[in-house]
C-alpha atoms as a PDB file:
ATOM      1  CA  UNK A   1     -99.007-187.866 -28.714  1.00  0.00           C
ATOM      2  CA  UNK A   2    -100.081-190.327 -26.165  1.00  0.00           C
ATOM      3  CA  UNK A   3     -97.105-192.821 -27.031  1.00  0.00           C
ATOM      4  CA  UNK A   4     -94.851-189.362 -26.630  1.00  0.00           C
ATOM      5  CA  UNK A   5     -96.251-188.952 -22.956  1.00  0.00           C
ATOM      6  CA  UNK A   6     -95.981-192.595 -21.902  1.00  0.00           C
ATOM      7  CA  UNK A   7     -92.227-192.694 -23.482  1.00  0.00           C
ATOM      8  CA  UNK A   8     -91.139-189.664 -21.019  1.00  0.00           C
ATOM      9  CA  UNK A   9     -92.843-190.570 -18.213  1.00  0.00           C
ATOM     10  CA  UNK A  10     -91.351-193.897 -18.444  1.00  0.00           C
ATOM     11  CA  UNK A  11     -87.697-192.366 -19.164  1.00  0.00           C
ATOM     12  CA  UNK A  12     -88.144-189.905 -16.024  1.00  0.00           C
ATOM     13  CA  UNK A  13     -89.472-192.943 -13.704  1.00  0.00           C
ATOM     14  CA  UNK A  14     -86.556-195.414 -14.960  1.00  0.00           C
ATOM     15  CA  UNK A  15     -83.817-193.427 -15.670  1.00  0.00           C
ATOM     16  CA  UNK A  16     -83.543-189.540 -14.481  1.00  0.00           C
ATOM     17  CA  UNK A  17     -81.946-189.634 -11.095  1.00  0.00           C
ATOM     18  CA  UNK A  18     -84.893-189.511  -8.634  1.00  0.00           C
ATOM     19  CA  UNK A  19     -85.096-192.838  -8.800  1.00  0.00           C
ATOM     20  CA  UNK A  20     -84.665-193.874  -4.756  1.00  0.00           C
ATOM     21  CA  UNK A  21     -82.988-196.990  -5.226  1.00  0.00           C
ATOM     22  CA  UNK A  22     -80.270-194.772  -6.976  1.00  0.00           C
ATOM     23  CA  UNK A  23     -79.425-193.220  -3.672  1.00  0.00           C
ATOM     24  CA  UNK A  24     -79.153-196.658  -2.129  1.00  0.00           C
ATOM     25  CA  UNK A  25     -75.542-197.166  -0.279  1.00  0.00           C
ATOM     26  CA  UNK A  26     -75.686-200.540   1.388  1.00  0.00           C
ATOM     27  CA  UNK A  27     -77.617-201.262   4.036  1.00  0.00           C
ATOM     28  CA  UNK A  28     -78.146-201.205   7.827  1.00  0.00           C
ATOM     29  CA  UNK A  29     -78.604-203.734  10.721  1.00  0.00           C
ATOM     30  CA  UNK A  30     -80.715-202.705  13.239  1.00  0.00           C
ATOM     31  CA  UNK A  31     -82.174-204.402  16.693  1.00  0.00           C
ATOM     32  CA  UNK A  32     -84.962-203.700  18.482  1.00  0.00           C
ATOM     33  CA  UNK A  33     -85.755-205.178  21.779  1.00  0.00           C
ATOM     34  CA  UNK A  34     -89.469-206.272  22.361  1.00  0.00           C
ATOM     35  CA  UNK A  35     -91.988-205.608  25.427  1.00  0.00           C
ATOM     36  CA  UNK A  36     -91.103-209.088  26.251  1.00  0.00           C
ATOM     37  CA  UNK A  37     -87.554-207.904  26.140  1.00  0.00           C
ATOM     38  CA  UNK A  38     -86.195-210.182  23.481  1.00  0.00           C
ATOM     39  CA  UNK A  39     -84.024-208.478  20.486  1.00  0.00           C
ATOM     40  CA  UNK A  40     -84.883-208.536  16.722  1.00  0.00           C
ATOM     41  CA  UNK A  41     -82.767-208.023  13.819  1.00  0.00           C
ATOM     42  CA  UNK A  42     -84.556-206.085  10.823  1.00  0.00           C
ATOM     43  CA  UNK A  43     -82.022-204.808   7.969  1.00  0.00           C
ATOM     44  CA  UNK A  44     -82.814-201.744   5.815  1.00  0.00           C
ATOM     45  CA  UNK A  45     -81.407-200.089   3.349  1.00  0.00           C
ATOM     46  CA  UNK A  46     -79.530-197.131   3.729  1.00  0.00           C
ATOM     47  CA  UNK A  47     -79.781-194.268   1.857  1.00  0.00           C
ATOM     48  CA  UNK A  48     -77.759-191.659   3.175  1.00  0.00           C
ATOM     49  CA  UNK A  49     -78.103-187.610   4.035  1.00  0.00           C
ATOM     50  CA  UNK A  50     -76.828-184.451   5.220  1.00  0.00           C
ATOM     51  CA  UNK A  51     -76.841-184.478   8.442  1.00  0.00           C
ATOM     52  CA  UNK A  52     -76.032-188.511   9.044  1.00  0.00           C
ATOM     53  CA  UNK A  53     -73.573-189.216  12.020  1.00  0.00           C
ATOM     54  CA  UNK A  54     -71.371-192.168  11.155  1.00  0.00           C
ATOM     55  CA  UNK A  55     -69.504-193.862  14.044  1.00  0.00           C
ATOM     56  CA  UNK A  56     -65.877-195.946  13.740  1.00  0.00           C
ATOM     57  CA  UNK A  57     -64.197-198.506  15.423  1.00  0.00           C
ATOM     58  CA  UNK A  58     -61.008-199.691  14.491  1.00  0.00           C
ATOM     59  CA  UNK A  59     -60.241-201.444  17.866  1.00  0.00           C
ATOM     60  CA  UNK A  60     -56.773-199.204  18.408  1.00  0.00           C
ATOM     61  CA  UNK A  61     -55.207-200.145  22.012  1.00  0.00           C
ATOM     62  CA  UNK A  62     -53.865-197.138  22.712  1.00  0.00           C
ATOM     63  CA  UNK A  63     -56.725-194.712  21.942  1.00  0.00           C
ATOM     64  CA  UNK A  64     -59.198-197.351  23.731  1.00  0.00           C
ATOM     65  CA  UNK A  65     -57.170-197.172  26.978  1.00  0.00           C
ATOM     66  CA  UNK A  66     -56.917-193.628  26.778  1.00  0.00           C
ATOM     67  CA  UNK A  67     -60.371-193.284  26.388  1.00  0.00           C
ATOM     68  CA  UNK A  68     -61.245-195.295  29.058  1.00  0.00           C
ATOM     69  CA  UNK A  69     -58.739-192.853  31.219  1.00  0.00           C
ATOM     70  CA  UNK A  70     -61.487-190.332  30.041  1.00  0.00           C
ATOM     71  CA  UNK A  71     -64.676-192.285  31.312  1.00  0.00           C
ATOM     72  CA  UNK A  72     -65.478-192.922  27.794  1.00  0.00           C
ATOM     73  CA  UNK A  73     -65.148-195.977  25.427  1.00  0.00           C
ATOM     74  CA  UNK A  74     -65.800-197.231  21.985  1.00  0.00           C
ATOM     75  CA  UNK A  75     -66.495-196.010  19.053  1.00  0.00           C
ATOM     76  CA  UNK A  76     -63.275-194.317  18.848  1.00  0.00           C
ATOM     77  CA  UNK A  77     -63.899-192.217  15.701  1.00  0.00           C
ATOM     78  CA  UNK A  78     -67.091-190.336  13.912  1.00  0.00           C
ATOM     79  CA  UNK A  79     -67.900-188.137  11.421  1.00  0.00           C
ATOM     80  CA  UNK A  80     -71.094-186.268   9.924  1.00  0.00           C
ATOM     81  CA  UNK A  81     -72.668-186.798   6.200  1.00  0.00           C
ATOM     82  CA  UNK A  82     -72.418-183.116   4.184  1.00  0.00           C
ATOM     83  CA  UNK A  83     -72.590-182.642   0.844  1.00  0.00           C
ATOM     84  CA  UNK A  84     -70.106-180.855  -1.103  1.00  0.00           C
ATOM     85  CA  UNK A  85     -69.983-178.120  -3.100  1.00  0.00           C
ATOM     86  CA  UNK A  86     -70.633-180.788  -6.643  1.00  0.00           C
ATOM     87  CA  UNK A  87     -73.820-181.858  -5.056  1.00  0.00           C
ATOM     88  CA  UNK A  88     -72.097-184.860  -3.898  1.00  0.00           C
ATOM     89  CA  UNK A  89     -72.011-186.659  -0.353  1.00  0.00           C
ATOM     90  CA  UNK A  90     -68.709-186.907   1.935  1.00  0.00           C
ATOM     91  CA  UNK A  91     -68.049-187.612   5.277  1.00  0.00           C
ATOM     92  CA  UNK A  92     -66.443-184.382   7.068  1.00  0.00           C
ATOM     93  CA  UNK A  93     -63.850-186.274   9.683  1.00  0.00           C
ATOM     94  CA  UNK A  94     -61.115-184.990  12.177  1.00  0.00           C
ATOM     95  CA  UNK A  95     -58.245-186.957  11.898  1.00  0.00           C
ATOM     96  CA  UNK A  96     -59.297-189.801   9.968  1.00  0.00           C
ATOM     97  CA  UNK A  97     -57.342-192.931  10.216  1.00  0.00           C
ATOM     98  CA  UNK A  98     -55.265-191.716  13.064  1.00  0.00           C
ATOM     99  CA  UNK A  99     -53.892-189.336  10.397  1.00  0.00           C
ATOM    100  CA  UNK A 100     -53.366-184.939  11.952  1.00  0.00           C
ATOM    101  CA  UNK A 101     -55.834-183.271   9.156  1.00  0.00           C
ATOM    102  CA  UNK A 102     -58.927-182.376   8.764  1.00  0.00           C
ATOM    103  CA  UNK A 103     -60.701-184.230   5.362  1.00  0.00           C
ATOM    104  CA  UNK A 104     -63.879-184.438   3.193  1.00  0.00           C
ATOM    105  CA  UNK A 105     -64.009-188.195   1.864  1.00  0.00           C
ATOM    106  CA  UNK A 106     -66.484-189.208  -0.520  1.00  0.00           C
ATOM    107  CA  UNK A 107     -68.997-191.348   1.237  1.00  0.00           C
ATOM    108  CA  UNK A 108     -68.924-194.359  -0.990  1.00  0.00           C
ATOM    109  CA  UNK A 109     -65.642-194.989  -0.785  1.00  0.00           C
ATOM    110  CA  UNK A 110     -64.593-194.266   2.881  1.00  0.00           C
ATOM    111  CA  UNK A 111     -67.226-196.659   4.694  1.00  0.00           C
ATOM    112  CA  UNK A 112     -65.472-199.755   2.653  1.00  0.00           C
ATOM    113  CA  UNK A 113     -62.266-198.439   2.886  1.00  0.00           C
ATOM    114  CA  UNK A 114     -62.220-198.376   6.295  1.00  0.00           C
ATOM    115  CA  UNK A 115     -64.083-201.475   6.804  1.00  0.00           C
ATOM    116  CA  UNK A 116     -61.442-203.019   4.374  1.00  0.00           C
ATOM    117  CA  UNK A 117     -58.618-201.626   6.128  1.00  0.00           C
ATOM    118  CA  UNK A 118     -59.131-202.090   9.357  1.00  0.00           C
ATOM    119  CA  UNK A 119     -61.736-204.643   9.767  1.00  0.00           C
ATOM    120  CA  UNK A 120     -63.906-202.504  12.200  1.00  0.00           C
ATOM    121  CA  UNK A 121     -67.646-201.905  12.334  1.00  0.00           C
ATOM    122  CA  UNK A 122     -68.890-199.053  10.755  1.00  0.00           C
ATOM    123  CA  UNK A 123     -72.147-197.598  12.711  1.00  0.00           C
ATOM    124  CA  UNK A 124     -74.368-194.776  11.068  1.00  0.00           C
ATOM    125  CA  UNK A 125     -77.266-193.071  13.141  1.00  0.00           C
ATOM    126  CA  UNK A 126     -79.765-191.417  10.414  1.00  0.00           C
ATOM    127  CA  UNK A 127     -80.401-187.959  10.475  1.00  0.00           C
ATOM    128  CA  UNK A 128     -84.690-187.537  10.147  1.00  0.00           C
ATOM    129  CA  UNK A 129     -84.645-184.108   9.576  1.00  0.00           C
ATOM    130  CA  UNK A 130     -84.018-182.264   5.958  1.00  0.00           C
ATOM    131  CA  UNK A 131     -82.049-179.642   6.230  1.00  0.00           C
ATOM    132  CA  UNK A 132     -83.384-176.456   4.354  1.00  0.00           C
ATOM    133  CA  UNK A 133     -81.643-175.223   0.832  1.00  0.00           C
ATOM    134  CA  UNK A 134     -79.963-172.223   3.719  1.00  0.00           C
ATOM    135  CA  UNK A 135     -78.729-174.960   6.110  1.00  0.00           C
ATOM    136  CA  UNK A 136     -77.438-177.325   3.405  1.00  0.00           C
ATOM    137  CA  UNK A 137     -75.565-174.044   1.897  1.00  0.00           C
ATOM    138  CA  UNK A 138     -74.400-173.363   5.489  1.00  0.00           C
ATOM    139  CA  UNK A 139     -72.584-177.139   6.070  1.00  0.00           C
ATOM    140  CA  UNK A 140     -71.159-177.507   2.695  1.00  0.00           C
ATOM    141  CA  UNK A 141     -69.972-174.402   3.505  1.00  0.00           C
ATOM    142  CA  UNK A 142     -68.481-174.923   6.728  1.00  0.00           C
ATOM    143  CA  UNK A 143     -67.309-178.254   5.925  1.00  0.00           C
ATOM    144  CA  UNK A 144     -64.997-177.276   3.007  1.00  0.00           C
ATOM    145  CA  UNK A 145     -63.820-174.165   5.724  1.00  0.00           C
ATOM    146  CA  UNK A 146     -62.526-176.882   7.958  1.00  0.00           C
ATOM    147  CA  UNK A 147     -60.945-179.092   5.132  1.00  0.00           C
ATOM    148  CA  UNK A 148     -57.541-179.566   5.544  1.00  0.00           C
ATOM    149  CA  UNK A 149     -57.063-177.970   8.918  1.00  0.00           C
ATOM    150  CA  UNK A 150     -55.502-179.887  11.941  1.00  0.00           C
ATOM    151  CA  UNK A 151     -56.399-182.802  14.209  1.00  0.00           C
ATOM    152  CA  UNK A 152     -55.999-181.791  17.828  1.00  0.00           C
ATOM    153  CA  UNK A 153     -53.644-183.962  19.026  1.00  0.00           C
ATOM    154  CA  UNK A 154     -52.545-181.774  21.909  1.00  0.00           C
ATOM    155  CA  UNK A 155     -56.463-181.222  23.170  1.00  0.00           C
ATOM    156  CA  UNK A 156     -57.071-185.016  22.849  1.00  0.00           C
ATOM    157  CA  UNK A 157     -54.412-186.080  24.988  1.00  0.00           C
ATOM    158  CA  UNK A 158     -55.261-184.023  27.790  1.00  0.00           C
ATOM    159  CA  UNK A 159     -58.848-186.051  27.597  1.00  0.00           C
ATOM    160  CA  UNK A 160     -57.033-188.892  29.526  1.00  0.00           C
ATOM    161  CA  UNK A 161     -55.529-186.468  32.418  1.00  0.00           C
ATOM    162  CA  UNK A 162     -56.575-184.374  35.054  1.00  0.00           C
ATOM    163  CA  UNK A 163     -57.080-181.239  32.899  1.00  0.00           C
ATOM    164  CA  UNK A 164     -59.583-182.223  30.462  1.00  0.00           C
ATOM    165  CA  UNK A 165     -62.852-179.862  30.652  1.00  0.00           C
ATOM    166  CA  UNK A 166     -65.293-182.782  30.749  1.00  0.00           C
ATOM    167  CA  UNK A 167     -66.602-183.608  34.528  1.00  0.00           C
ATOM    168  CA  UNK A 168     -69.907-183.479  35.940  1.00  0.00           C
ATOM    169  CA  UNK A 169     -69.030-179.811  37.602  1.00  0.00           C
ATOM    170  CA  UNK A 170     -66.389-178.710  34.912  1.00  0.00           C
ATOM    171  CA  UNK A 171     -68.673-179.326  32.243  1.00  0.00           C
ATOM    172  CA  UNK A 172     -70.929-176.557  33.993  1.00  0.00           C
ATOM    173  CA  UNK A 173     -68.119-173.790  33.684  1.00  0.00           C
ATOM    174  CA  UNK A 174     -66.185-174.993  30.723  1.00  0.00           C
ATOM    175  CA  UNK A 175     -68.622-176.987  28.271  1.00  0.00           C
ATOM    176  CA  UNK A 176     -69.147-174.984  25.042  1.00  0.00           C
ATOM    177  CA  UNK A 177     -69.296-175.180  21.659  1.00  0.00           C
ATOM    178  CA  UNK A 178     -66.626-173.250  19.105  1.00  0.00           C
ATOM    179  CA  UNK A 179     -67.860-172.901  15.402  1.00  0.00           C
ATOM    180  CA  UNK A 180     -64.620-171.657  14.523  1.00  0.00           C
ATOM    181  CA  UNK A 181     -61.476-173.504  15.635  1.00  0.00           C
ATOM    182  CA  UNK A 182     -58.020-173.697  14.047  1.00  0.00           C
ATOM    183  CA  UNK A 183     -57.726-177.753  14.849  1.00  0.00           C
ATOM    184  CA  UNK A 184     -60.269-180.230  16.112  1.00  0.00           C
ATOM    185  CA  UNK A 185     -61.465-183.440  17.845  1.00  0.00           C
ATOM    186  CA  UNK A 186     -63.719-186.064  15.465  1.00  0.00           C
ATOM    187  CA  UNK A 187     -67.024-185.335  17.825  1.00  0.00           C
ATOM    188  CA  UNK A 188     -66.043-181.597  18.393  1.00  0.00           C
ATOM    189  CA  UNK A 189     -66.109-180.858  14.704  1.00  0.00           C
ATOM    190  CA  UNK A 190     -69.377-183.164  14.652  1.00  0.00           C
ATOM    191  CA  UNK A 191     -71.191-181.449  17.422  1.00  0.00           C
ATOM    192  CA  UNK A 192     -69.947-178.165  16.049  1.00  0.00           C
ATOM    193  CA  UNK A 193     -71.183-178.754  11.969  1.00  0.00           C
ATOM    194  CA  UNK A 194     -74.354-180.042  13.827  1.00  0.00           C
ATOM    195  CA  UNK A 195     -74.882-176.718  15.836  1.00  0.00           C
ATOM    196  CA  UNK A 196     -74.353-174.608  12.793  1.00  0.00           C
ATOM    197  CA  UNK A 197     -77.265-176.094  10.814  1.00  0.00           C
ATOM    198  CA  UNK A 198     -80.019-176.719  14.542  1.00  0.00           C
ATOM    199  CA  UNK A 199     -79.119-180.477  14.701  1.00  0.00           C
ATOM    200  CA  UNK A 200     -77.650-180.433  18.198  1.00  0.00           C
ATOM    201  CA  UNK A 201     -78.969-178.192  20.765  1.00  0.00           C
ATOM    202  CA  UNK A 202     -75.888-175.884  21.849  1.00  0.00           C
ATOM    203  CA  UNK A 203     -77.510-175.647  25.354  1.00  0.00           C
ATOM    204  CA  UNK A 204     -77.240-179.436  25.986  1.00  0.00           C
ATOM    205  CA  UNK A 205     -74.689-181.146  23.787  1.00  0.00           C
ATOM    206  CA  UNK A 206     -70.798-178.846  24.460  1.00  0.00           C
ATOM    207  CA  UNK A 207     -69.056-180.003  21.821  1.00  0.00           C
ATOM    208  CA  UNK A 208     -65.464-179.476  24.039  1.00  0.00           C
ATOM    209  CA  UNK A 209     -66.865-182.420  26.270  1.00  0.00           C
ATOM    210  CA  UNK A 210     -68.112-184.613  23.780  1.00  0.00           C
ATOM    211  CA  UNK A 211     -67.220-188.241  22.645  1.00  0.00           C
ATOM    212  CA  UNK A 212     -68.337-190.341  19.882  1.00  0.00           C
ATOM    213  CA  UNK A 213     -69.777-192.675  22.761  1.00  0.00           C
ATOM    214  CA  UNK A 214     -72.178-189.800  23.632  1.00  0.00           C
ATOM    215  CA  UNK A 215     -73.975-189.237  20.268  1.00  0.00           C
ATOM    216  CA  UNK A 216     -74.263-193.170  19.253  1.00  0.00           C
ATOM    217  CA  UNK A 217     -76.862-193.683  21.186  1.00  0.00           C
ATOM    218  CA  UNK A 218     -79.102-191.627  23.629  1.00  0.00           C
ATOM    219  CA  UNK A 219     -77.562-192.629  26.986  1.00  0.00           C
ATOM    220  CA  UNK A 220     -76.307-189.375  27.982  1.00  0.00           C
ATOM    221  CA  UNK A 221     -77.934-186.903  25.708  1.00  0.00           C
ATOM    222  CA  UNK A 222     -81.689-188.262  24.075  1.00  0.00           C
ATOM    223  CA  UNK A 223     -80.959-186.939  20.335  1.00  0.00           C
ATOM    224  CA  UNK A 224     -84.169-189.686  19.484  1.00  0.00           C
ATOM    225  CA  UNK A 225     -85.664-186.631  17.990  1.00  0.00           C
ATOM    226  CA  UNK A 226     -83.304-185.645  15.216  1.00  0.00           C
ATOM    227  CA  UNK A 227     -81.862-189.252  14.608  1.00  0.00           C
ATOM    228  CA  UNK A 228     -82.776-192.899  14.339  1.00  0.00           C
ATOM    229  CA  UNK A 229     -81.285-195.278  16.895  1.00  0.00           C
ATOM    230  CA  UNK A 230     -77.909-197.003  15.541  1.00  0.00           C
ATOM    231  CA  UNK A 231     -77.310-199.235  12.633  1.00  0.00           C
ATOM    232  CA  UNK A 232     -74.612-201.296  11.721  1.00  0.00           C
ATOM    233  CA  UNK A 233     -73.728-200.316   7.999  1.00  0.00           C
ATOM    234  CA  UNK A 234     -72.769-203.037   6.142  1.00  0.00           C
ATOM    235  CA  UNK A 235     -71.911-203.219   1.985  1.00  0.00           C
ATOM    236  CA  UNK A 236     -74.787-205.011   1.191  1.00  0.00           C
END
């Protein structure tokens, strides 16, 4: 009986999934800067979540001087961790690869893809909080809702002219955020899946006036309290 016992436990501690290391996807680099003010390096490992915002930067010309038109900069691309309706991860994207759909792409292949294909850093931001079994329901939900609808293209442009709704007095009148829209931005449909599931606070972060610049770090909105500072993700 006792060799039974020992022979399970060792099977479920070894082999089930459960395992942590199992969930392991490559790891991050981090820095910290000191009292002193000096930066350190630590690298983790990075096991990934609902709820993760990952950043990309593929260096594009055109869409970096256009952004800049928009007061914004790099990264030029992001996407949020959900998991799909198999219980696996994928990373829910507007117009991935400067392609006009919406797409779910399985996680473990799209961070090296892109990294292979356009030689760009990949940045991830943690999520710290679990979402409940009703908010994971909701996102996987929502997420294969928005699969396959289209990128903005039209809404985007106007981000580098005159009649974009971001401005520190349009903002006031026209910031909001849609859960429902027939195409959408990269951060838009971000800021919106976050919404849904009480990651981003709809009162602060307007998903209509939002840039991948303003959820990488915690410059203009302090999201410190749902997730971790910036890593860059890297294979291994």
């Amino acid at each position: 009986m006792r060799l039974t016992i020992l022979l399970a436990f060792s099977f479920a501690l070894f082999i089930l999934p459960g395992d942590a290391s199992a969930n392991e996807f490559g790891s991050l680099k981090l820095e910290r800067k000191t009292k002193d003010g000096k930066v350190e390096h630590e690298t983790v490992a990075y096991t990934p979540r609902e709820g993760d915002l990952i950043f990309y930067d593929d260096r594009n010309v055109f869409w970096t001087v256009l952004f800049a038109y928009a007061g914004t900069g790099a990264p030029l691309h992001m996407g949020m961790v959900v998991k799909k309706t198999d219980g696996s991860l994928a990373v829910l994207e507007a117009g991935p690869d400067d392609t006009i759909w919406v797409r779910l792409l399985d996680l473990e292949k799209r961070l090296p893809q892109f990294q292979r294909d356009f030689d760009g850093p990949v940045t991830i931001r943690r999520c710290k909080k679990a979402l409940t079994a009703e908010q994971s329901k909701a996102l996987t939900q929502f997420a294969h809702a928005q699969d396959g609808k289209r990128y903005a293209i039209g809404r985007l442009l106007l981000q580098g002219t005159a009649f974009r709704s971001r401005g520190p007095i349009r903002e006031l009148f026209l910031g909001k955020t849609y859960l429902d829209r027939d195409s959408w931005i990269c951060s838009e449909l971000a800021v919106a899946a976050g919404t849904l599931v009480n990651l981003f606070d709809p009162k602060s972060v307007h998903a209509n006036v939002s840039y991948p610049r303003d959820l990488v770090d915690n410059a203009r909105h302090d999201l410190s309290a749902t997730w971790h500072d910036a890593g860059r993700w890297q294979t291994k």
